[in-house]
N, C-alpha and C. Protein backbone atom coordinates (compact mmCIF):
# COMPACT_ATOMS: atom_id res chain seq x y z
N UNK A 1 65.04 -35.99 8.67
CA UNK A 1 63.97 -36.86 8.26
C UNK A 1 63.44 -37.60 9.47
N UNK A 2 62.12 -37.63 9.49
CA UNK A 2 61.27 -38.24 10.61
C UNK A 2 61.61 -39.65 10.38
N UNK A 3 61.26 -40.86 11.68
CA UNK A 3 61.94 -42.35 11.60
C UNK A 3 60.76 -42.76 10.51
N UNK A 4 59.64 -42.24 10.94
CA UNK A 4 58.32 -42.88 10.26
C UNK A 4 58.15 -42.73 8.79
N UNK A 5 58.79 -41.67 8.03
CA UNK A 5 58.87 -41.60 6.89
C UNK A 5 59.59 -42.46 6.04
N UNK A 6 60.65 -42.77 6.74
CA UNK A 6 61.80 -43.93 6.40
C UNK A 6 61.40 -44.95 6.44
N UNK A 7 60.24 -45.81 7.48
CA UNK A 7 59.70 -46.90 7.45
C UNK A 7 58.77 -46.59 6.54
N UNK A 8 57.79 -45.63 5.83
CA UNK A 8 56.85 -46.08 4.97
C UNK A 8 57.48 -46.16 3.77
N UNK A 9 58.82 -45.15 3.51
CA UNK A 9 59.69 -45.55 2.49
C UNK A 9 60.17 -46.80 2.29
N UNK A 10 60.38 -47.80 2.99
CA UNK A 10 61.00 -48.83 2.93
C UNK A 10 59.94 -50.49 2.84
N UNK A 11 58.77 -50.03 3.94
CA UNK A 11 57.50 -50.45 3.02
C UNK A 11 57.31 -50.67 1.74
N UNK A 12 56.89 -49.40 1.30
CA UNK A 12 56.61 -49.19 0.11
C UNK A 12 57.70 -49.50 -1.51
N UNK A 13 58.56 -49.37 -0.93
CA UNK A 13 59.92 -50.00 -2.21
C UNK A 13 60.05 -51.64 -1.53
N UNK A 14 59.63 -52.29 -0.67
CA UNK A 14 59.33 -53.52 -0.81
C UNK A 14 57.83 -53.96 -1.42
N UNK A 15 56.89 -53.41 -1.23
CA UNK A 15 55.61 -53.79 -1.87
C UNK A 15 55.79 -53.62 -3.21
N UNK A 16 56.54 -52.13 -4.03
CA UNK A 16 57.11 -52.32 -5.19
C UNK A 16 58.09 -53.18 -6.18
N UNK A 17 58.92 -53.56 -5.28
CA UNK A 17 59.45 -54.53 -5.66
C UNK A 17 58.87 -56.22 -5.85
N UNK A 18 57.87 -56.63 -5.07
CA UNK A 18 57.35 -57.58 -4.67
C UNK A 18 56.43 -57.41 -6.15
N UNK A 19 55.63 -56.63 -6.48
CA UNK A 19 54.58 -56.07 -7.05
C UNK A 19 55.54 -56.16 -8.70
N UNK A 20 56.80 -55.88 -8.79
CA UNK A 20 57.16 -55.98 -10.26
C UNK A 20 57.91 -57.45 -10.54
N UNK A 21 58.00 -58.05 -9.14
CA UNK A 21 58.80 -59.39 -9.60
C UNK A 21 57.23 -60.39 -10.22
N UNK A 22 55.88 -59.88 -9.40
CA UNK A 22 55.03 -60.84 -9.92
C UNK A 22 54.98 -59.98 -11.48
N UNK A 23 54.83 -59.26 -11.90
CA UNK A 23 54.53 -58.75 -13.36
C UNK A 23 55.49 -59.25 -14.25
N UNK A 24 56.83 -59.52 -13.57
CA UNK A 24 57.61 -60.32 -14.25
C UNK A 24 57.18 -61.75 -14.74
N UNK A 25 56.84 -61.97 -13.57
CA UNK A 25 56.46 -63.62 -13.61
C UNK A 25 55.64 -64.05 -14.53
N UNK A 26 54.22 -63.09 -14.21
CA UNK A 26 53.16 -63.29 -15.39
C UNK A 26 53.56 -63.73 -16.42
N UNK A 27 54.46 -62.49 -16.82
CA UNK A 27 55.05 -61.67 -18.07
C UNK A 27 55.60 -63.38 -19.00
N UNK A 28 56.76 -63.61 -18.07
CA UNK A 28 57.09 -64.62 -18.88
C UNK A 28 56.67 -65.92 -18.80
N UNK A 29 55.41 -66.08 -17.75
CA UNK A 29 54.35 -67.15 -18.09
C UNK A 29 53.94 -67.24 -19.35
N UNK A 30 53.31 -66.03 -19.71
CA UNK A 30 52.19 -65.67 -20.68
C UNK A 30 53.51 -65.68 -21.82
N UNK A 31 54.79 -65.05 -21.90
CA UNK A 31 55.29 -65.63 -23.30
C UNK A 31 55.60 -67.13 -23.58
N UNK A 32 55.77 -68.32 -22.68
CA UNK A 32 56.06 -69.47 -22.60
C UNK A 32 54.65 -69.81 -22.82
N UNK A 33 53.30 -69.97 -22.58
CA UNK A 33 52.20 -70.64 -22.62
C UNK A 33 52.35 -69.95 -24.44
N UNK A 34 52.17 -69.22 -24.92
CA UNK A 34 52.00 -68.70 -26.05
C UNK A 34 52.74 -69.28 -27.16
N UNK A 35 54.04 -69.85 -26.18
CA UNK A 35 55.21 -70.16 -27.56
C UNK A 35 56.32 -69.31 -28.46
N UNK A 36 56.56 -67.54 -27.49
CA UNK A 36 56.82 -67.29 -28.59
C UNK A 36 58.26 -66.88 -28.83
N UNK A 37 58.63 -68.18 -27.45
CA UNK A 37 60.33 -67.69 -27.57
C UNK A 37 60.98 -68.61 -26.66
N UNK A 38 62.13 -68.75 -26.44
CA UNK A 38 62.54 -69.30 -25.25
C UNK A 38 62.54 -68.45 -24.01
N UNK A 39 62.56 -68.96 -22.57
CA UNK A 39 63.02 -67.75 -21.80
C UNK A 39 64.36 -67.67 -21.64
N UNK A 40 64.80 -66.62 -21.09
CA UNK A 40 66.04 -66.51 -20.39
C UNK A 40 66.20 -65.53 -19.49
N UNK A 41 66.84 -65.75 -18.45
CA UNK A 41 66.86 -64.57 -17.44
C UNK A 41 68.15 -64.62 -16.52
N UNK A 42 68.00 -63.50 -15.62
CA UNK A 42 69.06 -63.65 -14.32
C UNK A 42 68.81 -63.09 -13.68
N UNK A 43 69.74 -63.19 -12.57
CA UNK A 43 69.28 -62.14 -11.40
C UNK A 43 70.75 -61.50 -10.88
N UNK A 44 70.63 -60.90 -9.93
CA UNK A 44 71.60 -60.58 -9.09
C UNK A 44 71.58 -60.53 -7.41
N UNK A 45 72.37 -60.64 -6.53
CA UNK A 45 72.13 -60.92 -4.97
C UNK A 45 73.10 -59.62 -4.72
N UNK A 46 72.65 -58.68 -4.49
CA UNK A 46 73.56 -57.56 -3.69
C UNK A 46 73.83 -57.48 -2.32
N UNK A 47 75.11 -58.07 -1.63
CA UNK A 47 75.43 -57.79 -0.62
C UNK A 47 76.53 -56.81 -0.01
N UNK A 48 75.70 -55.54 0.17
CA UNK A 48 76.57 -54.75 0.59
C UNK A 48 77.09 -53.86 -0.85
N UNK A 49 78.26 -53.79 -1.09
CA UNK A 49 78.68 -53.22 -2.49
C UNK A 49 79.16 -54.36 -3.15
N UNK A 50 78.56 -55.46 -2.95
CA UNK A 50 79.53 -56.35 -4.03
C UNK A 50 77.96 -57.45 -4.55
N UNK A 51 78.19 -57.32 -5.61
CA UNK A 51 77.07 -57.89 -6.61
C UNK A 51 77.10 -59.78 -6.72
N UNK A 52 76.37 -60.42 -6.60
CA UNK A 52 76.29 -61.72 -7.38
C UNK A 52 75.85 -61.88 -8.17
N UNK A 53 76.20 -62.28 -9.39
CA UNK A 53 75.11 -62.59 -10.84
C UNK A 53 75.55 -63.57 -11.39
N UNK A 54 74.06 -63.92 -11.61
CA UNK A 54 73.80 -65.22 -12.49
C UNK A 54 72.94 -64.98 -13.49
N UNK A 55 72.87 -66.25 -14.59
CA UNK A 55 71.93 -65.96 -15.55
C UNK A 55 71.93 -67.06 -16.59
N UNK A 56 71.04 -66.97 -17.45
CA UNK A 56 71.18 -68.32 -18.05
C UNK A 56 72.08 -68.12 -19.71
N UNK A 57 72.06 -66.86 -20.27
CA UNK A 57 72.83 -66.52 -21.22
C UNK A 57 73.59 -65.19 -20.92
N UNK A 58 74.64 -65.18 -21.92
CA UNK A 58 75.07 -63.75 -21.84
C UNK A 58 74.74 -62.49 -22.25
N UNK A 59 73.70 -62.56 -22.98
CA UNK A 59 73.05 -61.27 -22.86
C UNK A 59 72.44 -60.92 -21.50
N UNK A 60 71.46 -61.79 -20.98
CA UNK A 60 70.86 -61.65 -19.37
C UNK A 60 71.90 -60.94 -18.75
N UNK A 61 72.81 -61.82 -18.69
CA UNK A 61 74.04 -61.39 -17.86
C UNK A 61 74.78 -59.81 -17.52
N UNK A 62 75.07 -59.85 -19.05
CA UNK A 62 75.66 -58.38 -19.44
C UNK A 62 74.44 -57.20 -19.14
N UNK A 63 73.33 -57.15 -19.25
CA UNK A 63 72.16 -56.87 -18.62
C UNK A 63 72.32 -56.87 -16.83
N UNK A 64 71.83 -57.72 -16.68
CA UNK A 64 71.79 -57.77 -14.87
C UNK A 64 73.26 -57.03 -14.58
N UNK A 65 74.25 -57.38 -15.27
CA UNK A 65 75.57 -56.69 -14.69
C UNK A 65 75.85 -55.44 -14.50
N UNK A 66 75.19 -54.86 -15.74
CA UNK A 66 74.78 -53.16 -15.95
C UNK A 66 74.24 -52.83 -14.97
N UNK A 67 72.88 -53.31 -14.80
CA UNK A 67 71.99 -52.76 -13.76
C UNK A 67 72.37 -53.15 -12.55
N UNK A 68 73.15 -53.96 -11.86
CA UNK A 68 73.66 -53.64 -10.40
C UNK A 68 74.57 -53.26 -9.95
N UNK A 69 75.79 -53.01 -10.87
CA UNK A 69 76.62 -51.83 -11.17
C UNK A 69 75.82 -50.13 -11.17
N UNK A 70 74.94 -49.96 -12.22
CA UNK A 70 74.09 -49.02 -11.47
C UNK A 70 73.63 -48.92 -10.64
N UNK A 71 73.22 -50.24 -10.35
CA UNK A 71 72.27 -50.25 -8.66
C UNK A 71 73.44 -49.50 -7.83
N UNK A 72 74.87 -50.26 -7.57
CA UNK A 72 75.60 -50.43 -6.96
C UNK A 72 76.18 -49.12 -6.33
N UNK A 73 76.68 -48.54 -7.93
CA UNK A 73 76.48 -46.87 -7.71
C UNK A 73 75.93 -45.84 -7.41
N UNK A 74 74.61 -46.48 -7.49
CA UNK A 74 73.53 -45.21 -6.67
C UNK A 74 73.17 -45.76 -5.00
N UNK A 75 73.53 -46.84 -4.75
CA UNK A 75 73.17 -46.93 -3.23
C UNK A 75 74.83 -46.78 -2.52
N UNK A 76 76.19 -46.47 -3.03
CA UNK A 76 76.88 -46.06 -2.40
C UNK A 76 76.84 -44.16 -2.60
N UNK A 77 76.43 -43.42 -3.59
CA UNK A 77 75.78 -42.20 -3.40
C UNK A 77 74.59 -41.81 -2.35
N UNK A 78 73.92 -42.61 -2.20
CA UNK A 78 72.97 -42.39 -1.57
C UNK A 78 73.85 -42.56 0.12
N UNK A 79 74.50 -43.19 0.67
CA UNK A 79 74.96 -43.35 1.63
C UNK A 79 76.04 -42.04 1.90
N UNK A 80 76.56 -41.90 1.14
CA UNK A 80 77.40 -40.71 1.37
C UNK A 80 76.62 -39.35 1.67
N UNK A 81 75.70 -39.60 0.61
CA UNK A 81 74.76 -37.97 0.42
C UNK A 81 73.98 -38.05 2.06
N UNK A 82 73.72 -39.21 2.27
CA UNK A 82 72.94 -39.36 3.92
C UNK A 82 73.73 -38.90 4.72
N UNK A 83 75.13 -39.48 4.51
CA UNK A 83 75.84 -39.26 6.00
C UNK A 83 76.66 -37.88 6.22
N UNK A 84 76.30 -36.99 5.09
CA UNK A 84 76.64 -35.85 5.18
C UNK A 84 75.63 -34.75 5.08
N UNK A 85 74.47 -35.26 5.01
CA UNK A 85 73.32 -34.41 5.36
C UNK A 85 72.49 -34.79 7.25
N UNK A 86 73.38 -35.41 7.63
CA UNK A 86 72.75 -35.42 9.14
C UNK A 86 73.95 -35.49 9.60
């Protein structure tokens, strides 16, 4: 793989990412101005293979936990599958 492909890859999954945290945001602007629920949310801080999560209930939680556990698992695949294809 060319270096330059890797930088527009990495571009571009930051502009994506940037691009779904505001749709988030909207998202639960527009249900709070409306009234039609409480919010709740969380996040997670991935450093390296080990996850941080927070959240404001336990559903969020059990949620975000899933998904950076998946996250978690596909970016230590992805590292292996790299370092044995170059």
């Amino acid at each position: 793989m060319d270096a330059s492909v890797l930088y527009t890859l990495g571009i571009t999954l930051i502009f994506i990412g940037v691009f779904v945290t505001a749709v988030a945001f909207l998202l639960l602007l527009l249900a709070s101005v409306r009234g039609e629920g409480k919010i709740r949310g969380g996040g997670a801080l991935i450093i390296g293979p080990f996850p941080i999560i927070f959240g404001t209930d336990k559903e969020s939680i059990k949620a975000i936990l899933l998904l950076s556990l998946l996250l978690t698992i596909l970016l230590i695949l992805l590292i292996v599958m790299l370092h044995f294809m170059f």
